[in-house]
Structure formats: structure tokens, C-alpha cells
Protein backbone atom coordinates (compact mmCIF):
# COMPACT_ATOMS: atom_id res chain seq x y z
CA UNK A 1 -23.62 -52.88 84.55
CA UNK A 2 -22.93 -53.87 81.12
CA UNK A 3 -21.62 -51.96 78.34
CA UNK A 4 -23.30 -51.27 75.22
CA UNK A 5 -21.22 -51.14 71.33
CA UNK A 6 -23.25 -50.09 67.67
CA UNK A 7 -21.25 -51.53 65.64
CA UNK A 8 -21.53 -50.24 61.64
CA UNK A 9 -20.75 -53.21 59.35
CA UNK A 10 -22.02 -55.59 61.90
CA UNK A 11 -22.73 -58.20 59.00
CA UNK A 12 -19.14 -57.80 57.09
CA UNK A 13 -15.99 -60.17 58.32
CA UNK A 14 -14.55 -57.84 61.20
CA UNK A 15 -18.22 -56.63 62.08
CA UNK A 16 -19.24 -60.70 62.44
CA UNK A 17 -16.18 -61.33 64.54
CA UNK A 18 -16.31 -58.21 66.95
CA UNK A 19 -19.92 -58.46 67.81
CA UNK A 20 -18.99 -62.51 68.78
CA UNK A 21 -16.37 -60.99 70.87
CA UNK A 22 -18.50 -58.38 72.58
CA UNK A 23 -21.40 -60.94 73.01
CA UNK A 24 -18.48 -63.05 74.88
CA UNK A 25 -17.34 -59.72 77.03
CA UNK A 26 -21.14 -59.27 78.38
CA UNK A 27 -21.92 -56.48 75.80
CA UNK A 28 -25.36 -55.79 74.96
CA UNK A 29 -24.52 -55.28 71.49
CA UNK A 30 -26.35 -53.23 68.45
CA UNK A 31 -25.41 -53.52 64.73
CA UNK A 32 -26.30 -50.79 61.90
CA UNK A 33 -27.53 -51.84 59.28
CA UNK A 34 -28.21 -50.62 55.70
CA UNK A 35 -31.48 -52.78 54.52
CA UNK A 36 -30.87 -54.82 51.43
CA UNK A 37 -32.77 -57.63 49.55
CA UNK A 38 -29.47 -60.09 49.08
CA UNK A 39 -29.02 -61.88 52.34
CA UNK A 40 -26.24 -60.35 54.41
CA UNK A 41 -26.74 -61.97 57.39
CA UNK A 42 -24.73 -64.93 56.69
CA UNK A 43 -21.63 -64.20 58.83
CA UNK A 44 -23.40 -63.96 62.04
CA UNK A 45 -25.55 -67.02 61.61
CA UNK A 46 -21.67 -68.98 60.60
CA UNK A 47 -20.59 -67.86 63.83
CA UNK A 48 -23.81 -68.61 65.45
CA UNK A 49 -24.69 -64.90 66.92
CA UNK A 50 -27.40 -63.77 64.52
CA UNK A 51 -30.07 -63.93 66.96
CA UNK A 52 -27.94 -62.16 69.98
CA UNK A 53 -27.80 -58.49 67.99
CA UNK A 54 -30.26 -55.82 67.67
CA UNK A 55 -30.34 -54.74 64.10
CA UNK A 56 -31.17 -50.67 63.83
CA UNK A 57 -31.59 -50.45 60.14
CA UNK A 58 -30.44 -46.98 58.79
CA UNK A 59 -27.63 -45.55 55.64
CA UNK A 60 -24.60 -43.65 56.88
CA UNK A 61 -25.68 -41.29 54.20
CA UNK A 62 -28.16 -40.39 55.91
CA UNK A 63 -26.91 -38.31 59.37
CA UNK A 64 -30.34 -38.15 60.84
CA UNK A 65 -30.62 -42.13 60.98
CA UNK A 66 -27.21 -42.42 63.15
CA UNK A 67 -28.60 -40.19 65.06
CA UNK A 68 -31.46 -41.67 65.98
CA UNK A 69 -29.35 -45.26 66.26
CA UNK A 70 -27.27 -43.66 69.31
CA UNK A 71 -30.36 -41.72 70.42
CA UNK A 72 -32.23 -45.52 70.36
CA UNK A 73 -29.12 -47.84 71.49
CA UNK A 74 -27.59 -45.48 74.06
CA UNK A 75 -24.15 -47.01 73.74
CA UNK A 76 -20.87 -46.93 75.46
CA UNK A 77 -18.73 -47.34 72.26
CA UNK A 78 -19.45 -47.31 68.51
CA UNK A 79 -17.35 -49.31 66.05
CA UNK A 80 -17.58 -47.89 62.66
CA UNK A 81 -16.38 -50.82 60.46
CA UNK A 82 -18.99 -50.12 57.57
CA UNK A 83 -17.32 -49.37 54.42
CA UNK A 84 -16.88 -50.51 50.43
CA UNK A 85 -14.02 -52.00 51.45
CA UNK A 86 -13.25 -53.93 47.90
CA UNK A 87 -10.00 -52.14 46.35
CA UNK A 88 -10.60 -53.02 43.43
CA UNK A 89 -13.60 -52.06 43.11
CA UNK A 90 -12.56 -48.33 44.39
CA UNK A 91 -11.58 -47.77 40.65
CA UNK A 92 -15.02 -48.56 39.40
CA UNK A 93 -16.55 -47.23 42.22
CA UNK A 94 -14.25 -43.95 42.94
CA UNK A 95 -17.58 -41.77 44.23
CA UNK A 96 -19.57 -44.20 45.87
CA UNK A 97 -16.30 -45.21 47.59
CA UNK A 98 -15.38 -41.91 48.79
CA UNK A 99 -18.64 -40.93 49.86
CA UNK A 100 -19.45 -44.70 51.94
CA UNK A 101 -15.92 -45.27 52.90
CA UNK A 102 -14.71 -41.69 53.49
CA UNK A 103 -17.60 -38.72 53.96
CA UNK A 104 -19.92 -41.05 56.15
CA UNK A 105 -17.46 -40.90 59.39
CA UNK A 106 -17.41 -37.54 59.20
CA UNK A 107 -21.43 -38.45 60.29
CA UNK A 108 -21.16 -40.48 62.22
CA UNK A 109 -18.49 -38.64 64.47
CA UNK A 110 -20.68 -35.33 64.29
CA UNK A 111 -23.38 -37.61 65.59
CA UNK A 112 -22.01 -38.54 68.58
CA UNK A 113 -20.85 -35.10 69.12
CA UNK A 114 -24.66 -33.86 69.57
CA UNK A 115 -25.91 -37.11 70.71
CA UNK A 116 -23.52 -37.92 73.76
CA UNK A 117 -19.59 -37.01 73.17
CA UNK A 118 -18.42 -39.22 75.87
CA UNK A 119 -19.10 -42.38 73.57
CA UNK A 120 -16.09 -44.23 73.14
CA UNK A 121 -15.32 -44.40 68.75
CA UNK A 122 -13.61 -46.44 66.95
CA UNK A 123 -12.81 -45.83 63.29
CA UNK A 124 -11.63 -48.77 60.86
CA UNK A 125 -8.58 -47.27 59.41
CA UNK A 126 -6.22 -49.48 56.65
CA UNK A 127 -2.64 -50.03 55.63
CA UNK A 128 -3.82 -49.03 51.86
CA UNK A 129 -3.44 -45.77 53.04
CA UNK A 130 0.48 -46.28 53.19
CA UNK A 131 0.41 -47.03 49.48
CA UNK A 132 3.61 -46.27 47.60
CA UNK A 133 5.95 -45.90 50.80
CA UNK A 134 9.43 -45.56 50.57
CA UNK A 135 10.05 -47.37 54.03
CA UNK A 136 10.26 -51.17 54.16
CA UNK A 137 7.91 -51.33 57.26
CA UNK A 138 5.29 -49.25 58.25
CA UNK A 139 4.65 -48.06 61.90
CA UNK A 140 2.02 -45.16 62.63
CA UNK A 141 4.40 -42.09 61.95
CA UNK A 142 5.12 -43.45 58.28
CA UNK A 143 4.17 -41.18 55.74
CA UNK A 144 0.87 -41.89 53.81
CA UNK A 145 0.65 -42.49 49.86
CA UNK A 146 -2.31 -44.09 49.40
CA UNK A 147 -2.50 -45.53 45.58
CA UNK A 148 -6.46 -46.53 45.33
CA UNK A 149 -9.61 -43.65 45.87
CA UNK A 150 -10.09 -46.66 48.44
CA UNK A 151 -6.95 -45.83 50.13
CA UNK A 152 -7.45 -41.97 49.57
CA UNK A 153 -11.19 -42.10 51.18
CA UNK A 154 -9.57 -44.23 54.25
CA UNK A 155 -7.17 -41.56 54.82
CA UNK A 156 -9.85 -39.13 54.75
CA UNK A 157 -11.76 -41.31 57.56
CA UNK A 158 -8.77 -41.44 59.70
CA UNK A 159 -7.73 -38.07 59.71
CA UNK A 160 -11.13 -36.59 60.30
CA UNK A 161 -10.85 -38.90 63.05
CA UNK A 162 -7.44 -37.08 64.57
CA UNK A 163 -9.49 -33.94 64.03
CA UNK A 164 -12.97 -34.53 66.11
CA UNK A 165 -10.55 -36.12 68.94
CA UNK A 166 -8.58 -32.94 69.07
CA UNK A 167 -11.13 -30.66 67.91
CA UNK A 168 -13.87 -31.51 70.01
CA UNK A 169 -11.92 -33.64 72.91
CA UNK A 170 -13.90 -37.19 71.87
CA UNK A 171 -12.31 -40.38 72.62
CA UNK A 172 -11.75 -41.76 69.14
CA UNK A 173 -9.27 -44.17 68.26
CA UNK A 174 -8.31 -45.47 65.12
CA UNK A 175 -6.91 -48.85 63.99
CA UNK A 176 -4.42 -48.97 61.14
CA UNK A 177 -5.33 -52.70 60.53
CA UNK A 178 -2.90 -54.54 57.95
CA UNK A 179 -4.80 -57.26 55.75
CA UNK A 180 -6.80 -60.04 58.22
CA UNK A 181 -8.69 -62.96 56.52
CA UNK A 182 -10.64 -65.71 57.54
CA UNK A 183 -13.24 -67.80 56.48
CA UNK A 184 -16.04 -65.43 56.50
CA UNK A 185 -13.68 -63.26 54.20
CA UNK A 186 -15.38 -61.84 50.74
CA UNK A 187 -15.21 -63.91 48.31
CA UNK A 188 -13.42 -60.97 45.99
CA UNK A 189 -10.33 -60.63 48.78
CA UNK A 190 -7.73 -62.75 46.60
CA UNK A 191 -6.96 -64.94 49.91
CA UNK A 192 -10.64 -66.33 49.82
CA UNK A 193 -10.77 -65.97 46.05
CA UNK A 194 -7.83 -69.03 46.53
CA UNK A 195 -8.96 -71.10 48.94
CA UNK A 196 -12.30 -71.18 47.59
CA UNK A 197 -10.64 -71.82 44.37
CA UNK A 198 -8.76 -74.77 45.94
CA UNK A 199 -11.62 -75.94 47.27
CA UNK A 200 -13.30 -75.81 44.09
CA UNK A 201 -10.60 -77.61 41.99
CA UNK A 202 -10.16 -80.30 44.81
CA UNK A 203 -14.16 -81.38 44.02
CA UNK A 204 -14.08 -81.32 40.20
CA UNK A 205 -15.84 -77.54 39.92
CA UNK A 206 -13.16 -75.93 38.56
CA UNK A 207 -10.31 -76.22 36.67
CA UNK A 208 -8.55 -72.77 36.64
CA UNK A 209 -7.38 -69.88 39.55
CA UNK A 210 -6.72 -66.40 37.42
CA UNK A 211 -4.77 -63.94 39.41
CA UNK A 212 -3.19 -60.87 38.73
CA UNK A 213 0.02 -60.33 40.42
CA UNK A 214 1.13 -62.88 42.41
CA UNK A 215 4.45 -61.60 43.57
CA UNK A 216 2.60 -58.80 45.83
CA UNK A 217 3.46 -59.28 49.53
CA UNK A 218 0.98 -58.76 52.55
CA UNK A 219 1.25 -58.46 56.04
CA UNK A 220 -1.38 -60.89 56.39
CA UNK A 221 -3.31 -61.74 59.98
CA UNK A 222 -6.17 -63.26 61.08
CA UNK A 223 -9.68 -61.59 61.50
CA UNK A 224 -10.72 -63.02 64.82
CA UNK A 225 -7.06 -61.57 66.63
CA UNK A 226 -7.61 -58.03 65.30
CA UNK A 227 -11.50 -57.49 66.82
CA UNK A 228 -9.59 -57.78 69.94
CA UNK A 229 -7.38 -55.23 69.25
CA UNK A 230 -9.80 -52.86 68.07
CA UNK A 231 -11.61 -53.22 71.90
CA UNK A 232 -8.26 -53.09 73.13
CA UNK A 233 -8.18 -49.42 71.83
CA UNK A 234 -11.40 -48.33 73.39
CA UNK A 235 -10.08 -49.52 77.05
CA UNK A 236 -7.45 -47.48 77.17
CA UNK A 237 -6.93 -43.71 79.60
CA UNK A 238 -6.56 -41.95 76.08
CA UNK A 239 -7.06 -42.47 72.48
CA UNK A 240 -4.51 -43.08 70.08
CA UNK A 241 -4.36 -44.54 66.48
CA UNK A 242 -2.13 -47.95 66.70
CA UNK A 243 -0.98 -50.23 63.52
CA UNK A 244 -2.09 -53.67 63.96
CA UNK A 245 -0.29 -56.19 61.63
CA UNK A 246 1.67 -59.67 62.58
CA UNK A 247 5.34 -58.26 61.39
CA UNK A 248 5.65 -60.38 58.88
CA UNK A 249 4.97 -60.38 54.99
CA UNK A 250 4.33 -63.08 52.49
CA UNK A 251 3.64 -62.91 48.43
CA UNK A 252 0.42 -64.00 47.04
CA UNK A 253 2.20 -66.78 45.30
CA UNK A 254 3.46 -68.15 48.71
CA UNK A 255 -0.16 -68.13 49.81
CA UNK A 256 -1.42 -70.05 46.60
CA UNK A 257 1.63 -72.68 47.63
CA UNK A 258 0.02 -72.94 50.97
CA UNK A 259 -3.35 -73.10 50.37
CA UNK A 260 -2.89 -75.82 46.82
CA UNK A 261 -0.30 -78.07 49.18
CA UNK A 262 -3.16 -78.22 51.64
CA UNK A 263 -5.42 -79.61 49.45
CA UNK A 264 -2.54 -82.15 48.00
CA UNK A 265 -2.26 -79.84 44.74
CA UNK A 266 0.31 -78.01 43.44
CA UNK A 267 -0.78 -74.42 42.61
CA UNK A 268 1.49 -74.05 39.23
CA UNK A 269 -1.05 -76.57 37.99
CA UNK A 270 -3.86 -74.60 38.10
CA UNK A 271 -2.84 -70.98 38.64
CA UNK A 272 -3.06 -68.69 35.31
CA UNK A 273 -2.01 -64.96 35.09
CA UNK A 274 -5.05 -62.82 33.85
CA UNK A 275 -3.04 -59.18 32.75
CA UNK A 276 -6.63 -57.63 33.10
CA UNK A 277 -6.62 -58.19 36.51
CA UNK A 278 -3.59 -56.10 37.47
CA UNK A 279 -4.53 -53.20 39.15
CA UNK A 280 -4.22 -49.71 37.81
CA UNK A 281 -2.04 -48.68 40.75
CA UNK A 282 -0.10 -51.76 42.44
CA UNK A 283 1.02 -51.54 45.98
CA UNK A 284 3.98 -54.47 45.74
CA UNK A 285 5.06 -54.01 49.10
CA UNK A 286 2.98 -53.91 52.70
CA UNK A 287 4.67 -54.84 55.96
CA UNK A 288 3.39 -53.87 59.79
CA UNK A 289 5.16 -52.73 62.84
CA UNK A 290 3.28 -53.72 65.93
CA UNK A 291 5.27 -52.70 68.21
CA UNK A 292 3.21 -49.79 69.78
CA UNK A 293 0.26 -52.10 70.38
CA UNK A 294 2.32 -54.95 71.78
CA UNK A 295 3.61 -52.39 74.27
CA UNK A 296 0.63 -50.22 74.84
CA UNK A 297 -2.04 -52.44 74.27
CA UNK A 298 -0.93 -55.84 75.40
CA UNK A 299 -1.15 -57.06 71.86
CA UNK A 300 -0.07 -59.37 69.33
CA UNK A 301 -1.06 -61.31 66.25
CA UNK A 302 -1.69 -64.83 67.69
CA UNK A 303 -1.96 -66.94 64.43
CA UNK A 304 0.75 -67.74 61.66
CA UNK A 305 -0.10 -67.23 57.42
CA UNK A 306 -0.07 -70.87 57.55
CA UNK A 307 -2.62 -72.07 60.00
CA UNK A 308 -4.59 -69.29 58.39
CA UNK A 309 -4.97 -70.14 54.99
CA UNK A 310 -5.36 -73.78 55.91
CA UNK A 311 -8.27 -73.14 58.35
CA UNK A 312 -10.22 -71.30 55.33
CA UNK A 313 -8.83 -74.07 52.71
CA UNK A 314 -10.87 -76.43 55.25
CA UNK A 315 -13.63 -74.24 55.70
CA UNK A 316 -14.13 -73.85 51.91
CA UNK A 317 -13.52 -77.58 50.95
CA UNK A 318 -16.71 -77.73 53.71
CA UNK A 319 -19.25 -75.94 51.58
CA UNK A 320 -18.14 -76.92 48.43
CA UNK A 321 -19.16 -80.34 49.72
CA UNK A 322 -22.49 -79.15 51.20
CA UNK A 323 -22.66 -76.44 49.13
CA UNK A 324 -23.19 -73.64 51.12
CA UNK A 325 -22.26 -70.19 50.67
């Protein structure tokens, strides 16, 4: 018989990519939705899935409306990927953040303790929440310092996570996911803030790329190999938490090279440094050991920062010429 997933933040990047995954598996898959007038919907049409999920429209604010979405969708597993997941934005945003990104696991993990605590949870943890670490790479028993309320209300999520799992005996896993892009990223992640930018220069639409600090280094992966981690996790005899990164870090300014030699540019030609765009509280440094998911889970990062940026340099150069979104 086949399984059943609610995924929360069906409509952002990892949401988009996971349900396509699912769909592929032989889930019948649900996504949670918060209604809004924009169009959000965009991701799942790009990836050609938007008419293969059952919206449940609802707030994770709002305990009584996951409730009713596992009361209505009945499902095997729930993927909570719904967050404000912008870190820049966490400044500007410090409450909303903690209460969207942080307080609403806590509901939706007390939900499926009175709706049915044998359903399988995932929760979307982050490698902000390492922040200001003293150790060069960063496995799962690396001390946290998170440096953004972003970071803080992650760390929040993923302990109270820990705690229902050994509290209340519920399988709930949580993935420490280092940065994964693709072309469905945000346009305010800095890796699709370039390539769009490349794109955009390449056509005559812009002239400029302002950054802030280029000489940050990420662990950076791609989207579509970490959904299959995150199922990974909820296949397993127990739950754990697992870092899932590629081992290997690169500097924003090696990812403008990439992306600007892709498009036959060369990025000190364009690229300007904006001071106002330095963050309050830098994180220079991010770097992932996978090690306990290659061995436990089976699994590693399957595409290189190169063929990465270049598939969403491609991808953007495609709407700027039919100018889609």
C-alpha cells in the first residue's frame, strides 16, 4: 500500500524537490499550505508536479489547523520544511522569525503526538545553527553558536525535536542540512542573487552585481541530492539527527568566478562591494562532515559547486530570455 508524506513548505525549493521525489517513490503526497495572494506555486509547476499534490491550506500558528491536516491526510511521515528561512531577513524579522521558524514545530510535533504518534517527522534543521564555531568542520556533536535569531530559532526547532523523540518516544529525525541551491532557489539566497545577475548582465538588463562579503565560504550542495537524504532519515530502525553537506567549501567570490566564466564574463567586471549589505553578525566559515550519513544512510552529495552554479547560470539565462520568473 502506499505511503502517505504532509509536507510543510511544499511550495519553497526543498518542499518543490521532495514532493517530486515522493511523487517518483509512489507517495500519495499532501502539502501545507499557508494561503497567500502572490503566486507561490511556481516551483511545483517548474518541476511539473503542481497538479499531483493535495494542498490543505492552514498557518503553523495556528495548532488546531495541523491538526486537522493529519486528522484529514492520515499520513505516514510529515516533513516540516516551512520556515522564514531568509537570514538576512532574521534581523528585520527577529519575532516573526522565531515564532514561524522556531515556536511552530513545537506544533506541529504536539500535533502528531495527539493525532497519531507513530507518524514518522522530519524537522528541517540548518548549519546556521553552528555559527561562530571554533572547529574547522562541523559534524553533529559540534558545539552550536548560532550568530542570526534565524540560526537561534533553528536551534530551538531542532532541539525541541531531540526532546518530543525522547520525551514522548516519536520517531523524529532531524537534518542538519549545509547550504543546497538550485534553480528554483530564492531569488534573495546570494547563489541565485548571482546567477540571475549573470544572466541579467549577459542580456543587456543589468549592469552591476552588489554583494556584501565575498570572501565567506559555504559548504554548498545541490537541492535535488539533499530531499533524498531527508527520506533517507525517515527509513531508518531509529531516528537520529545526521549533517548533510558535500565536504567541501568554496567562497562566494569563487562562485561569482564560476557562474561570470559561464556566461563568458569576468565577474571583477561587474561585481561591486555594497558595505550595507554586510551582515550584522558574519559567519566566515561553514564546512560539513558527512560522514555519519554516508555510513548510516547510504549517502552522499552527488553534484560538484561547479555543475551547480552552471545548471542555474543556464536556467536563469532561460527566463531572462523568455522572461519568466
Amino acid at each position: 500500500m502506499a505511503k502517505t508524506a504532509l509536507i510543510t513548505g511544499v511550495t519553497g525549493q526543498d518542499g518543490a524537490y521532495l514532493a517530486r521525489l515522493l511523487l517518483e517513490k509512489g507517495y500519495d503526497v499532501h502539502g501545507f499550505l499557508a494561503r497567500r495572494a502572490s503566486d507561490t506555486l511556481w516551483r511545483l509547476r517548474y518541476l511539473n508536479i503542481s497538479n499531483d499534490i493535495k494542498i490543505i491550506g492552514g498557518d503553523l500558528l495556528d495548532p488546531s489547523s495541523m491538526i486537522r491536516a493529519l486528522e484529514s491526510s492520515k499520513p505516514d511521515e510529515v516533513y516540516n520544511l516551512a520556515a522564514q528561512s531568509f537570514v538576512g531577513t532574521s534581523w528585520q524579522q527577529p519575532i516573526l522569525t522565531t515564532q514561524v521558524t522556531g515556536f511552530s514545530v513545537v506544533n506541529i510535533l504536539e500535533a502528531v503526538r495527539l493525532v497519531n504518534d507513530k507518524i514518522r517527522f522530519y524537522q528541517a534543521s540548518t548549519s546556521e545553527m553552528f555559527g561562530k564555531t571554533a572547529e574547522t568542520i562541523q559534524s553533529e556533536d559540534t558545539v552550536f553558536h548560532p550568530r542570526s535569531p534565524y540560526g537561534v530559532a533553528k536551534l530551538f526547532g531542532h532541539y525541541i525535536t531531540i526532546n518530543y523523540r525522547e520525551s514522548f518516544n516519536i520517531f523524529a529525525s532531524a537534518g542538519i542540512l549545509f547550504n543546497h541551491e538550485s534553480p528554483i532557489r530564492g531569488i534573495e539566497f546570494v547563489t541565485r542573487k548571482v546567477t540571475d545577475a549573470v544572466a541579467r548582465i549577459k542580456y543587456g538588463k543589468q549592469s552591476k552585481l552588489y554583494l556584501g562579503n565575498i570572501d565567506a565560504q559555504r559548504d554548498w550542495g545541490y537541492a535535488a541530492d539533499y530531499v533524498e537524504a531527508m527520506w533517507l532519515m525517515l527509513q531508518q530502525d531509529m531516528p537520529d539527527d545526521y549533517v548533510i553537506a558535500t565536504g567541501r567549501t568554496s567562497s562566494v567570490r569563487e562562485m561569482c568566478e564560476i557562474a561570470f566564466s559561464y556566461a563568458g564574463l569576468n565577474y571583477l567586471d561587474y561585481v561591486e562591494i555594497d558595505p550595507k549589505l554586510y551582515r550584522p553578525a558574519e559567519v566566515e566559515r561553514l564546512l560539513g562532515n558527512p560522514h555519519k550519513a554516508k555510513e548510516k544512510l547510504g549517502w552522499e552529495a552527488k553534484t560538484q559547486i561547479k555543475e551547480l552554479i552552471e545548471l542555474m547560470v543556464e536556467a536563469d539565462m532561460e527566463r531572462v530570455r523568455n522572461d519568466k520568473k
